[in-house]
PDB file of N, CA and C in Angstrom:
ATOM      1  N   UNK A   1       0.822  -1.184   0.000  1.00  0.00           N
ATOM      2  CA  UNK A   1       0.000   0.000   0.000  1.00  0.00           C
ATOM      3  C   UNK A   1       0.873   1.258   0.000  1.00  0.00           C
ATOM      4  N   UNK A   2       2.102   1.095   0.605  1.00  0.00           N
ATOM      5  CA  UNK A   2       2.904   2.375   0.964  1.00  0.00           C
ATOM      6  C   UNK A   2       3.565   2.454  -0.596  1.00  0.00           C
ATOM      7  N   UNK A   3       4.029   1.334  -1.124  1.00  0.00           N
ATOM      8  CA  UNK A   3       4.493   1.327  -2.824  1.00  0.00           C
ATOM      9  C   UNK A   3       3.348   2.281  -3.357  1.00  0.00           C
ATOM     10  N   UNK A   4       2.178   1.847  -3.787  1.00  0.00           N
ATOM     11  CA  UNK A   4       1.041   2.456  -4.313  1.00  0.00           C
ATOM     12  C   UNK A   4       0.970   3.963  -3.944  1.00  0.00           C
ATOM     13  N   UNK A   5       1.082   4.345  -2.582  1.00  0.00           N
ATOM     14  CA  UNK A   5       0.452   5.282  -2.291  1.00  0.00           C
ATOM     15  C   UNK A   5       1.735   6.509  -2.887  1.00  0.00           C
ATOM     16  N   UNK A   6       2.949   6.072  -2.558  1.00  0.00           N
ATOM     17  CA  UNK A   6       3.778   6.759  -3.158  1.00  0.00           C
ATOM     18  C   UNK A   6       3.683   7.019  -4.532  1.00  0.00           C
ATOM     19  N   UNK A   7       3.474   5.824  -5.390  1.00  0.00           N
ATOM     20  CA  UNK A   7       3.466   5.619  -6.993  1.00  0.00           C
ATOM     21  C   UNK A   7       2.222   6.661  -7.363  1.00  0.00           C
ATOM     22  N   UNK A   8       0.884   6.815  -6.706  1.00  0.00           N
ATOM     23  CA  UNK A   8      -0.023   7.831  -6.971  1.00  0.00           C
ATOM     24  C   UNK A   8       0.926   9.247  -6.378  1.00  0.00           C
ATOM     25  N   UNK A   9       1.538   9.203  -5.482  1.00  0.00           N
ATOM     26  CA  UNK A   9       1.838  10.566  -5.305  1.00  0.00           C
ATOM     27  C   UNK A   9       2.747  11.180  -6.273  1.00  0.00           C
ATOM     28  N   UNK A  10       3.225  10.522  -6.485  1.00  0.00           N
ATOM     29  CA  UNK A  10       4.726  11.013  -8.105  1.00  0.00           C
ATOM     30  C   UNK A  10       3.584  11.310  -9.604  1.00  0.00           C
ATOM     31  N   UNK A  11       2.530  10.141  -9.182  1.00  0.00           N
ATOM     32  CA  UNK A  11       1.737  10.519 -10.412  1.00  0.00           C
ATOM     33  C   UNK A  11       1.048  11.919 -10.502  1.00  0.00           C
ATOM     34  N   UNK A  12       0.259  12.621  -9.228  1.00  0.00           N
ATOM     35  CA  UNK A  12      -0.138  13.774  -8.967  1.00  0.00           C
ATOM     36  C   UNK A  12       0.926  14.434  -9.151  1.00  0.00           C
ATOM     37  N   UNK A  13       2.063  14.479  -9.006  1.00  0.00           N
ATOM     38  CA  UNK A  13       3.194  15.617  -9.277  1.00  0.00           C
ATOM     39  C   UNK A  13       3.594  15.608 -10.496  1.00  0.00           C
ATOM     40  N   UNK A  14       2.944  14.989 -11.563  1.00  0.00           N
ATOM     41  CA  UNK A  14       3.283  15.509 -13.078  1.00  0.00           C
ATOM     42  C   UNK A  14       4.083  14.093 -13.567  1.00  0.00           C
ATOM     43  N   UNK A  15       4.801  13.440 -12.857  1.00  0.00           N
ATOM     44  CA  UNK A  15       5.613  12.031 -13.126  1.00  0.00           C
ATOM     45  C   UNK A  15       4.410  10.765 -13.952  1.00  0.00           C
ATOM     46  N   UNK A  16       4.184  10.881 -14.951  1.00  0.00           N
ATOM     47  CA  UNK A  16       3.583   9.972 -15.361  1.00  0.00           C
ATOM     48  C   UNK A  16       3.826   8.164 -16.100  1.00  0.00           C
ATOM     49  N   UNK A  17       4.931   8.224 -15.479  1.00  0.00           N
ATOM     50  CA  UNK A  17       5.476   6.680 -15.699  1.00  0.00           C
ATOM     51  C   UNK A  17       6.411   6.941 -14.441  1.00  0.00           C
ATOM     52  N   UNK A  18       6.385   6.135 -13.194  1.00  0.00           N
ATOM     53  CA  UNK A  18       7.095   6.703 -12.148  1.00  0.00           C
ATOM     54  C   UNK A  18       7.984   6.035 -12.240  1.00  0.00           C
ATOM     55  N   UNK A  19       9.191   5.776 -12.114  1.00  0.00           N
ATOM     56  CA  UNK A  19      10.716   4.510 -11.830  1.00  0.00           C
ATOM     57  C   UNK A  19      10.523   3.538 -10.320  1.00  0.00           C
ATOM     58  N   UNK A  20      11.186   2.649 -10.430  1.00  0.00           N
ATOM     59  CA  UNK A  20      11.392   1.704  -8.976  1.00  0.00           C
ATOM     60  C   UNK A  20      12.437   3.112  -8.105  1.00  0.00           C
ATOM     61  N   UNK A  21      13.062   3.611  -8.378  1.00  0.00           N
ATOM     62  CA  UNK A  21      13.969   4.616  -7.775  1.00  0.00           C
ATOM     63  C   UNK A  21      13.432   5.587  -7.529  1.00  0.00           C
ATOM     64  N   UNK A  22      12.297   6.452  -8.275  1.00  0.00           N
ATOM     65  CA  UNK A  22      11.026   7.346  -8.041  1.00  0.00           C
ATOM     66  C   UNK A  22      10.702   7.043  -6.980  1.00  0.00           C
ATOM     67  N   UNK A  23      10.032   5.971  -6.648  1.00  0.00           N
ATOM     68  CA  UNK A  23       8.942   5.328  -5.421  1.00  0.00           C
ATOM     69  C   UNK A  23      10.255   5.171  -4.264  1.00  0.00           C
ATOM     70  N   UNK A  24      11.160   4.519  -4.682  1.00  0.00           N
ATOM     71  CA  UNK A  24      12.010   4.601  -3.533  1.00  0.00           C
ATOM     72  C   UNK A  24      12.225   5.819  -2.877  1.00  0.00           C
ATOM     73  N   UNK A  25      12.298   7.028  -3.631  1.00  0.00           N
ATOM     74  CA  UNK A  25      12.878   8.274  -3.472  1.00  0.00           C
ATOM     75  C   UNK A  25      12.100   8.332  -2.479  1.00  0.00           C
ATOM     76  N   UNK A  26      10.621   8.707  -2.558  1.00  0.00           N
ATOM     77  CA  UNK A  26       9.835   8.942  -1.971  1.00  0.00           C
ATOM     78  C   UNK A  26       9.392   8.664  -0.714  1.00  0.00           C
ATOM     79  N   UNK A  27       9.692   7.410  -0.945  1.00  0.00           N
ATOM     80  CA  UNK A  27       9.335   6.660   0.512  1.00  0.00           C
ATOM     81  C   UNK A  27      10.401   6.540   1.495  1.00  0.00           C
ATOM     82  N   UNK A  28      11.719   6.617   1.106  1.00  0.00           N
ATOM     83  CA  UNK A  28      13.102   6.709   1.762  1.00  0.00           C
ATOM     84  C   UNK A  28      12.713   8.433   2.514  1.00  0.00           C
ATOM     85  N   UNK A  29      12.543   9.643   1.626  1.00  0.00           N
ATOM     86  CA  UNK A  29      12.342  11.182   2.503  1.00  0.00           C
ATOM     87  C   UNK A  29      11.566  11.088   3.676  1.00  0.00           C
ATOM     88  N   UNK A  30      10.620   9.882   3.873  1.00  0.00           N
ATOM     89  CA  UNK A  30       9.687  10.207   5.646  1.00  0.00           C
ATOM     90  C   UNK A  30      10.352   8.503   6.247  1.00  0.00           C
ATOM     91  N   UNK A  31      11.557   8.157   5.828  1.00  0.00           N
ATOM     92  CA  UNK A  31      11.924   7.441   6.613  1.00  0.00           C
ATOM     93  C   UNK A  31      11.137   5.638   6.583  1.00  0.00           C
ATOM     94  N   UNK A  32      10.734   5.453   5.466  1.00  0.00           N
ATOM     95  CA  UNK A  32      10.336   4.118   5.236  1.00  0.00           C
ATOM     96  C   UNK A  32      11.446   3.134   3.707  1.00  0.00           C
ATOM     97  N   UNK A  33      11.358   2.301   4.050  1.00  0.00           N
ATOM     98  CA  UNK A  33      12.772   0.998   3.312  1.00  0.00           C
ATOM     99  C   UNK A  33      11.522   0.742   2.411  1.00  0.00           C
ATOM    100  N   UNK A  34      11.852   0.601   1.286  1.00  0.00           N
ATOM    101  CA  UNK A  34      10.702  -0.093   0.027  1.00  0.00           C
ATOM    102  C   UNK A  34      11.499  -1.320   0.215  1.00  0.00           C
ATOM    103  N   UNK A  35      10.465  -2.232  -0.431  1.00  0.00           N
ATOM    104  CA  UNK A  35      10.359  -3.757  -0.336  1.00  0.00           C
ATOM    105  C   UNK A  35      10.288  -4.002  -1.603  1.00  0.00           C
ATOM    106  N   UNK A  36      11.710  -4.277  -2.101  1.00  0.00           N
ATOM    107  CA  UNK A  36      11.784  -4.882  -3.549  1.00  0.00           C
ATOM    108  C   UNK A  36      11.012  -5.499  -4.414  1.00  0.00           C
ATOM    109  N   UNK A  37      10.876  -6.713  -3.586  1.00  0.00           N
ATOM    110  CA  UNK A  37       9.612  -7.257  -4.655  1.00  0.00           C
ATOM    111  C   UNK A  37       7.902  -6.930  -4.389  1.00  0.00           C
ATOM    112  N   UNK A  38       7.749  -5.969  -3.709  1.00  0.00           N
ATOM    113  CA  UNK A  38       6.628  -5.369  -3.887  1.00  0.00           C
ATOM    114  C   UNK A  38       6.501  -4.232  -5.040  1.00  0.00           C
ATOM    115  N   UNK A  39       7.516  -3.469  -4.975  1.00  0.00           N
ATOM    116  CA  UNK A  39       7.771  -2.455  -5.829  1.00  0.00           C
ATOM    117  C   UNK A  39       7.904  -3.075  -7.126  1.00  0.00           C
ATOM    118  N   UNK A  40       8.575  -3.853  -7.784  1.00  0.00           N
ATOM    119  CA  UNK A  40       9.041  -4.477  -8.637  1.00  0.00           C
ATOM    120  C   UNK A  40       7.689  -5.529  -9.463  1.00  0.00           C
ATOM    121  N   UNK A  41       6.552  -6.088  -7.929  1.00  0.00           N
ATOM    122  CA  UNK A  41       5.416  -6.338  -8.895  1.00  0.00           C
ATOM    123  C   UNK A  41       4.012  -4.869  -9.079  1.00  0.00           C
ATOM    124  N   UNK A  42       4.346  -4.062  -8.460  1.00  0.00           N
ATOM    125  CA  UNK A  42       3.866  -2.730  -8.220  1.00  0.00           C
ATOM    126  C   UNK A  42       3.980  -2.262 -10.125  1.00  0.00           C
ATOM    127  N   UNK A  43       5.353  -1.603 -10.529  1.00  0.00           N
ATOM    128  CA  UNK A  43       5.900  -1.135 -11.584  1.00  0.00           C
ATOM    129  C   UNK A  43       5.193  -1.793 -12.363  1.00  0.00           C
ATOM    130  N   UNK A  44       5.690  -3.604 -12.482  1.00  0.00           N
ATOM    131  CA  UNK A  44       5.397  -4.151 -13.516  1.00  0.00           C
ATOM    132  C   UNK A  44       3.885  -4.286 -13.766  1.00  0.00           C
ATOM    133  N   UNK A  45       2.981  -4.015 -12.686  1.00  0.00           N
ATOM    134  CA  UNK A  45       0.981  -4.394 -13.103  1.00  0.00           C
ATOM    135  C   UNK A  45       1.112  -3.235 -13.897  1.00  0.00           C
ATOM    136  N   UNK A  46       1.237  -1.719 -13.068  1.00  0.00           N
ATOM    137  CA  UNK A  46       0.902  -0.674 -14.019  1.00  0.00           C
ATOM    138  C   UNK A  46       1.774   0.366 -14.702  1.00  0.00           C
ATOM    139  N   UNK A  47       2.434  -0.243 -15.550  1.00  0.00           N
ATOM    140  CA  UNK A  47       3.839   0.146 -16.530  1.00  0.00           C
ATOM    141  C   UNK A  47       2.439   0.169 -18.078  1.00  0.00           C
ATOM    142  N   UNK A  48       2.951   1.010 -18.366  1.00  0.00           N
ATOM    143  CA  UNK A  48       2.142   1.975 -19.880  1.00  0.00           C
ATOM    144  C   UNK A  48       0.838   1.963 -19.803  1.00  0.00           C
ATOM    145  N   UNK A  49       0.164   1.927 -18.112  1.00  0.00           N
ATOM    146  CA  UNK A  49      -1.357   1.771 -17.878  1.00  0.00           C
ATOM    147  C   UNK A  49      -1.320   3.586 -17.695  1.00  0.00           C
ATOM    148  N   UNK A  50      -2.885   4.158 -18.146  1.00  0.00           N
ATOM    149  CA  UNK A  50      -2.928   5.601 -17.151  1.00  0.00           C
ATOM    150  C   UNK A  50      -3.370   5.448 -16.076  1.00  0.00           C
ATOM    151  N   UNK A  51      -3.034   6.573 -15.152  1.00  0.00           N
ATOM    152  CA  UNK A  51      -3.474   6.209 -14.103  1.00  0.00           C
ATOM    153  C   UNK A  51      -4.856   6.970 -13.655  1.00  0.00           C
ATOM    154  N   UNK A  52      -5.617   7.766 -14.392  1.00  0.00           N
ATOM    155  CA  UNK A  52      -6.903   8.055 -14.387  1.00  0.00           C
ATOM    156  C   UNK A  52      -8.006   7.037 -14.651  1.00  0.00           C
ATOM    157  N   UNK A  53      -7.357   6.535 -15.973  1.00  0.00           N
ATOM    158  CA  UNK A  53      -8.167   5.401 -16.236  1.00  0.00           C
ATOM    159  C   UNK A  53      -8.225   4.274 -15.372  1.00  0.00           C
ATOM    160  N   UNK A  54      -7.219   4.360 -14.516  1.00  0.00           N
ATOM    161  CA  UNK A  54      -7.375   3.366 -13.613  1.00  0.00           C
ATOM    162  C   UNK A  54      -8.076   2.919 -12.316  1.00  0.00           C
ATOM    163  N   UNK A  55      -7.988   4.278 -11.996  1.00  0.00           N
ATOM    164  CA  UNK A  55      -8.878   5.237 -10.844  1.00  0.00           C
ATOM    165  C   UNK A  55     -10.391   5.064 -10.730  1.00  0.00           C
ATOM    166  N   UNK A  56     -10.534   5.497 -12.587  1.00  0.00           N
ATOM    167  CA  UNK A  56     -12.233   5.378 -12.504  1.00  0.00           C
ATOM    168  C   UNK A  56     -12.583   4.184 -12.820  1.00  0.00           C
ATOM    169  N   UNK A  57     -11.792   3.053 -13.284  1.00  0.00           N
ATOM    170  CA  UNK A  57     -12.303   1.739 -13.043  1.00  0.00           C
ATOM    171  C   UNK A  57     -12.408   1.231 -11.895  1.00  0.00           C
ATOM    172  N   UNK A  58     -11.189   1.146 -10.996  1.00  0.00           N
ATOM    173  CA  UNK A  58     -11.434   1.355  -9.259  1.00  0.00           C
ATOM    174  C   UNK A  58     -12.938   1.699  -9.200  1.00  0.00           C
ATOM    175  N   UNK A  59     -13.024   3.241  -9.604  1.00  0.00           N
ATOM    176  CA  UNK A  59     -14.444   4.006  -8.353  1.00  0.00           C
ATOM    177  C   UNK A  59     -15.462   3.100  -9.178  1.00  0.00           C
ATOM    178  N   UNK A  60     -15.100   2.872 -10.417  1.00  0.00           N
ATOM    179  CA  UNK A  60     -16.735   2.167 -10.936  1.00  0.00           C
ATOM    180  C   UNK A  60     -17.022   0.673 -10.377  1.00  0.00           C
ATOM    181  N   UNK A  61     -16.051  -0.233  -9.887  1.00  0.00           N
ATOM    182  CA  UNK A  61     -16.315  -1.224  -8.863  1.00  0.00           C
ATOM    183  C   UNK A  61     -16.299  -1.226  -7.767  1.00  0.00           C
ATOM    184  N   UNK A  62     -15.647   0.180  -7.414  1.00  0.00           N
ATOM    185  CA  UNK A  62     -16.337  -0.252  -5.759  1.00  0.00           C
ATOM    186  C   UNK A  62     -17.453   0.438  -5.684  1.00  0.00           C
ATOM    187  N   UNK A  63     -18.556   1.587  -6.787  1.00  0.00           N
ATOM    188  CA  UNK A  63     -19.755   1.675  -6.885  1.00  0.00           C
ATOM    189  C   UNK A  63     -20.382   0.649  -6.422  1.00  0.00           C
ATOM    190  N   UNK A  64     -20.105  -0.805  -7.106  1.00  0.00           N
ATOM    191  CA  UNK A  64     -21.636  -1.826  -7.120  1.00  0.00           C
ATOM    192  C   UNK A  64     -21.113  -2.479  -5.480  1.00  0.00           C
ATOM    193  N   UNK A  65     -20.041  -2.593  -4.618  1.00  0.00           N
ATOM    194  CA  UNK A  65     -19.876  -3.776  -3.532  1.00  0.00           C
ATOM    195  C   UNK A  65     -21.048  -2.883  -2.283  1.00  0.00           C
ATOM    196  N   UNK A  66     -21.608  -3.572  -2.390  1.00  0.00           N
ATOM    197  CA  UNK A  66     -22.300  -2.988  -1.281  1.00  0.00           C
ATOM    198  C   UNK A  66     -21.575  -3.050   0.357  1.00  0.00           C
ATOM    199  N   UNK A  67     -22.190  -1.835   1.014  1.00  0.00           N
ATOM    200  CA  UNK A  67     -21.473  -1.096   1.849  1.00  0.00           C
ATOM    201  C   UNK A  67     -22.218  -0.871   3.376  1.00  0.00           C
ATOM    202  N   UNK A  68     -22.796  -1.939   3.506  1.00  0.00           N
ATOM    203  CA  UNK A  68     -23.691  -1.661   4.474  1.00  0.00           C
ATOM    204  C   UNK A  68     -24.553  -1.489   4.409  1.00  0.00           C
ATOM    205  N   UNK A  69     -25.339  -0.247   6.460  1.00  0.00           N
ATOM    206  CA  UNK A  69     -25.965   0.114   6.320  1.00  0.00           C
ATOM    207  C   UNK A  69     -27.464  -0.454   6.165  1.00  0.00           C
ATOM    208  N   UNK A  70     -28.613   0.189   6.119  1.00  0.00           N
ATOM    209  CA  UNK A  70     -29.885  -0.166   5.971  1.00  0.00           C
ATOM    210  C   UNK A  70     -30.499  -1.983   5.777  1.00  0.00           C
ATOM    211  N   UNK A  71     -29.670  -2.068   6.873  1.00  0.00           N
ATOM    212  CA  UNK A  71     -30.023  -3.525   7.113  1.00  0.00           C
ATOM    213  C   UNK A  71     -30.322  -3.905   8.594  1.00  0.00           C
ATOM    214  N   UNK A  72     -30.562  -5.043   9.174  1.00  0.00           N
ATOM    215  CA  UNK A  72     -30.983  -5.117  10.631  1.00  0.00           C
ATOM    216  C   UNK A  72     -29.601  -5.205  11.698  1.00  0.00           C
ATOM    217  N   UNK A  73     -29.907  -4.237  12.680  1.00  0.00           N
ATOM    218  CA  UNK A  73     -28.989  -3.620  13.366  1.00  0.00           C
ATOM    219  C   UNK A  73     -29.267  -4.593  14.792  1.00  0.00           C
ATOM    220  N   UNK A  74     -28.406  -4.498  15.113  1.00  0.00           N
ATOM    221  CA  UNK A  74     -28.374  -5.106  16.557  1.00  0.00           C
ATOM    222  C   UNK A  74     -27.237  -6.359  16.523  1.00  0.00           C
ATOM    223  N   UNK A  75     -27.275  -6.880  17.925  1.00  0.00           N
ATOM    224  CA  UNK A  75     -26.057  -7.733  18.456  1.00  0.00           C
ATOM    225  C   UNK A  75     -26.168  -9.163  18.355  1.00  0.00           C
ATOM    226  N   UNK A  76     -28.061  -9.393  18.379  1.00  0.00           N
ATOM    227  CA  UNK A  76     -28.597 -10.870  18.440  1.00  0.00           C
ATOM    228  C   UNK A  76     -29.763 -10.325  17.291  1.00  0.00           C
ATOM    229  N   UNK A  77     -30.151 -12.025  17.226  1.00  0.00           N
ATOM    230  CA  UNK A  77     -30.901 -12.136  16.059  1.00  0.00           C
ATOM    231  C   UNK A  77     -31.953 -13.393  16.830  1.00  0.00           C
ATOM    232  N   UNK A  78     -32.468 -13.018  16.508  1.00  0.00           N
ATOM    233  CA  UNK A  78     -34.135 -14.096  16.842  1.00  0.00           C
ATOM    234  C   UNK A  78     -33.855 -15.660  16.423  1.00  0.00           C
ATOM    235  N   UNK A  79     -33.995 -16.375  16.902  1.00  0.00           N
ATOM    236  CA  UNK A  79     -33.735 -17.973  16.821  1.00  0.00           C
ATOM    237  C   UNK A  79     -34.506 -18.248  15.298  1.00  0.00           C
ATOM    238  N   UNK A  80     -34.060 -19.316  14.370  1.00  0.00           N
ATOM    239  CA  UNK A  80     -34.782 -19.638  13.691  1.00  0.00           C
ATOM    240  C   UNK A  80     -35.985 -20.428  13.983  1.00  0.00           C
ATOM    241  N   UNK A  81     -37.149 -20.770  13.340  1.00  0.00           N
ATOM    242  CA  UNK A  81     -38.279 -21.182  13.632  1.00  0.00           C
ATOM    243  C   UNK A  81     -37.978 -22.735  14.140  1.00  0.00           C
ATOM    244  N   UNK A  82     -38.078 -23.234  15.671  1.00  0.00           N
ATOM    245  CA  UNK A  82     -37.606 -24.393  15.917  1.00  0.00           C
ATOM    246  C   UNK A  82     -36.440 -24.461  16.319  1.00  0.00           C
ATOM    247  N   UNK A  83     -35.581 -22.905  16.533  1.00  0.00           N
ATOM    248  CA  UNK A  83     -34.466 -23.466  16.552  1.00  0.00           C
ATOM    249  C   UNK A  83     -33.815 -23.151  18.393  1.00  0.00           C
ATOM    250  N   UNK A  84     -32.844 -23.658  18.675  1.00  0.00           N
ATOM    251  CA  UNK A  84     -32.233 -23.299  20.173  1.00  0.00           C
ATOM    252  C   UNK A  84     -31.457 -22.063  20.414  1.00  0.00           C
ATOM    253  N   UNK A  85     -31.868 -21.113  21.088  1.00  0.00           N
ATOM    254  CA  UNK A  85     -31.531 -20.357  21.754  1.00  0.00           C
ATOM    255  C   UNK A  85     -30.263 -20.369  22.895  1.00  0.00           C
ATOM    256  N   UNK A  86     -30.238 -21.102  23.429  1.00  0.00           N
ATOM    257  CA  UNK A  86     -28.593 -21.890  24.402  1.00  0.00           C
ATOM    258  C   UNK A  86     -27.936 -20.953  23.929  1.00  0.00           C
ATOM    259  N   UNK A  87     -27.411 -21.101  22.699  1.00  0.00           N
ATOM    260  CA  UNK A  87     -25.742 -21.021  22.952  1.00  0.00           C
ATOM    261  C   UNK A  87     -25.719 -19.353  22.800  1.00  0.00           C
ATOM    262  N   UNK A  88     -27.113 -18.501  22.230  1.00  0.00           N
ATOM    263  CA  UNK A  88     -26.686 -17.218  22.514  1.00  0.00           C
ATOM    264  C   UNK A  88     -26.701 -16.701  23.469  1.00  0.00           C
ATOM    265  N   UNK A  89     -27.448 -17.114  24.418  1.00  0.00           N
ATOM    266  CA  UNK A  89     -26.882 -17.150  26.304  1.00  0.00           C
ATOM    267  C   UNK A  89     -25.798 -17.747  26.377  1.00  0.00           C
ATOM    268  N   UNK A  90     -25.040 -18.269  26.328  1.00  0.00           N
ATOM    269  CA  UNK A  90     -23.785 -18.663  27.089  1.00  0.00           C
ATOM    270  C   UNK A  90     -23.078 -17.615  26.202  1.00  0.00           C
ATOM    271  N   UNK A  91     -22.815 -17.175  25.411  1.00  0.00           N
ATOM    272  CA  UNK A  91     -22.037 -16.060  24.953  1.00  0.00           C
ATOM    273  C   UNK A  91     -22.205 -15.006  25.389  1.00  0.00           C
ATOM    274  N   UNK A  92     -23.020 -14.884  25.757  1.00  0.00           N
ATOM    275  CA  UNK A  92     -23.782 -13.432  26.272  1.00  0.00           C
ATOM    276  C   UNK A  92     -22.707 -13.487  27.976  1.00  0.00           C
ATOM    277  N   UNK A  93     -23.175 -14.768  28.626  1.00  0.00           N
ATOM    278  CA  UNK A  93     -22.364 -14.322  30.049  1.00  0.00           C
ATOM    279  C   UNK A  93     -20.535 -14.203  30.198  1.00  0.00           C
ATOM    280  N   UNK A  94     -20.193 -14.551  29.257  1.00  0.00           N
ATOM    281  CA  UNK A  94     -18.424 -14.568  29.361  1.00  0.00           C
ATOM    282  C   UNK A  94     -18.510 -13.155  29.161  1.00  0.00           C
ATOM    283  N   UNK A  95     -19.204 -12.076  28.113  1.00  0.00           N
ATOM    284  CA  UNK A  95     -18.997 -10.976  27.393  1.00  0.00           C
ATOM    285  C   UNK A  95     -19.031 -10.168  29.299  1.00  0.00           C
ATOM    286  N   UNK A  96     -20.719 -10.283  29.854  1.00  0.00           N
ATOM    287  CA  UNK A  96     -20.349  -9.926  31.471  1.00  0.00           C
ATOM    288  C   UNK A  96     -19.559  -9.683  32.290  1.00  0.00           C
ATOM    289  N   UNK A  97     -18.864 -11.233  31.986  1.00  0.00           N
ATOM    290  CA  UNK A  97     -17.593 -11.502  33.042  1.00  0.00           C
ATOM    291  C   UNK A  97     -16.527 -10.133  32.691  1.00  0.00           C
ATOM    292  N   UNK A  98     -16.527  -9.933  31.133  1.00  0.00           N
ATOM    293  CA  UNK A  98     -15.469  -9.521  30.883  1.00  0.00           C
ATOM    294  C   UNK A  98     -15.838  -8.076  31.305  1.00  0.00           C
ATOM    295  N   UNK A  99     -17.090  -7.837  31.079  1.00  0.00           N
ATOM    296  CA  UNK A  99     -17.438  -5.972  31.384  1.00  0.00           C
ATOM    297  C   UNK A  99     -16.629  -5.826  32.624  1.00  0.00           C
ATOM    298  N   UNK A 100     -17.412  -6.743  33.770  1.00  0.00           N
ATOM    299  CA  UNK A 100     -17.205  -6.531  35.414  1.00  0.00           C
ATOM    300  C   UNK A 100     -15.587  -6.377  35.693  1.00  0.00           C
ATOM    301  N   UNK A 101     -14.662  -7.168  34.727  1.00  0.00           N
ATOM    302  CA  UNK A 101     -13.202  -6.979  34.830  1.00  0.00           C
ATOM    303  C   UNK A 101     -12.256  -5.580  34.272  1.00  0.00           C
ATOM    304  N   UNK A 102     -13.121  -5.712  33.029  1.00  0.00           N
ATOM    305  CA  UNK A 102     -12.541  -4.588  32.870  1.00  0.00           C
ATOM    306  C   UNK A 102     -13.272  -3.350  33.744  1.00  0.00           C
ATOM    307  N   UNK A 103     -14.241  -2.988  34.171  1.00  0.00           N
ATOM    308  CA  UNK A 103     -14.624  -2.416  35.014  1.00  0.00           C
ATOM    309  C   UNK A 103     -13.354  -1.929  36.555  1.00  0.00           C
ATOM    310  N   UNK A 104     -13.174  -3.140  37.003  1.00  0.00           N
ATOM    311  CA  UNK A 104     -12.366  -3.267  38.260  1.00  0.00           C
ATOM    312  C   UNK A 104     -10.656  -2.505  37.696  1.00  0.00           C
ATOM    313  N   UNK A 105     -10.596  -2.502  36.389  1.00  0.00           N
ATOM    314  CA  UNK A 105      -9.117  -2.469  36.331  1.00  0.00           C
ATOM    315  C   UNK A 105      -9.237  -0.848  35.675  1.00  0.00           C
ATOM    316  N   UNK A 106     -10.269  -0.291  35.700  1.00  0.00           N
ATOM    317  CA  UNK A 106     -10.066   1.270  35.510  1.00  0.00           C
ATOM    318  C   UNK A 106      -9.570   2.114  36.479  1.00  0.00           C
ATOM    319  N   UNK A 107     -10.123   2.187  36.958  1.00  0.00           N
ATOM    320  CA  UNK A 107      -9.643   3.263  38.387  1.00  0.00           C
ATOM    321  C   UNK A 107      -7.348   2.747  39.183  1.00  0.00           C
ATOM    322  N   UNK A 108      -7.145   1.945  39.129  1.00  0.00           N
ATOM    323  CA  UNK A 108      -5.957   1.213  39.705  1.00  0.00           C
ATOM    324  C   UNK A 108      -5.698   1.825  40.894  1.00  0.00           C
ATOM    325  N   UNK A 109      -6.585   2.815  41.656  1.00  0.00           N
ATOM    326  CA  UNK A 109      -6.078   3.740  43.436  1.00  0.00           C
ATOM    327  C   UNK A 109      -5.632   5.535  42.696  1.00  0.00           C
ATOM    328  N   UNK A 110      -5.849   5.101  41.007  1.00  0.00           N
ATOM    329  CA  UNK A 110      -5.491   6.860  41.551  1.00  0.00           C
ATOM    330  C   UNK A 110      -6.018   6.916  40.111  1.00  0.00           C
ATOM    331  N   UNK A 111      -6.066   8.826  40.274  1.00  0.00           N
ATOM    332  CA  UNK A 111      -7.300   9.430  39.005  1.00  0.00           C
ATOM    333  C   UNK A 111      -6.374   9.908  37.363  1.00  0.00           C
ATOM    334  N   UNK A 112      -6.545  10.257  37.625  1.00  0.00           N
ATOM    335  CA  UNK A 112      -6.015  10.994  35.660  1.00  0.00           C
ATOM    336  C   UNK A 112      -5.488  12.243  36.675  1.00  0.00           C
ATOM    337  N   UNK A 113      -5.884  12.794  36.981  1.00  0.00           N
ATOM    338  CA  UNK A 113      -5.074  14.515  37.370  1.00  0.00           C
ATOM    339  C   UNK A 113      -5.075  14.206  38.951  1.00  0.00           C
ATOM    340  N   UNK A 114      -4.049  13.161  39.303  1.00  0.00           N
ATOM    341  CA  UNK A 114      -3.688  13.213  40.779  1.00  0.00           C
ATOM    342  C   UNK A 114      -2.441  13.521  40.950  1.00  0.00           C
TER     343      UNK A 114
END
């Protein structure tokens, strides 16, 4: 991702075919090591691709993945017709256990501004 994100940033700066040494450049100035063969299969996917055109094929598939939202909300779900209820109680009491603990381990004898 850090290959990529660099390789778009050289592209916004006018660099429109970026180098393996480009992306290095880049990512070496805030102190990060590029990873050879990431970079190297990076170059080679999009070597004489544009990168607009690439962009809006991106935004035009992640248009259709649906994203949530307007669907049924909550933590539990209603048993199927006939079906056992059990085991979403026993999950339910470990989650307890765990509130009441972490509960006890906030405070430790002293406050935030003591």
């Amino acid at each position: 991702m850090k290959h990529l994100a660099a390789y778009l940033l050289l592209g916004l700066g006018g660099n429109t075919e970026p180098s393996a040494e480009d992306i290095k450049g880049v990512l070496e100035s805030v102190g990060i090591d590029a990873d050879e063969d990431r970079l190297e299969k990076l170059i080679g996917e999009l070597k004489g691709k544009d990168l607009q055109e690439l962009i809006a094929e991106g935004s035009s598939k992640l248009a259709s993945v649906p994203s949530g939202g307007g669907g049924a909300g909550g933590g539990t779900s209603a048993p199927a017709a006939g079906g056992d209820s059990g085991p979403v109680a026993e999950e339910e009491k470990p989650a307890e256990k765990e509130e009441e603990k972490e509960e006890s381990d906030e405070d430790m004898g002293f406050g935030l501004f003591d």
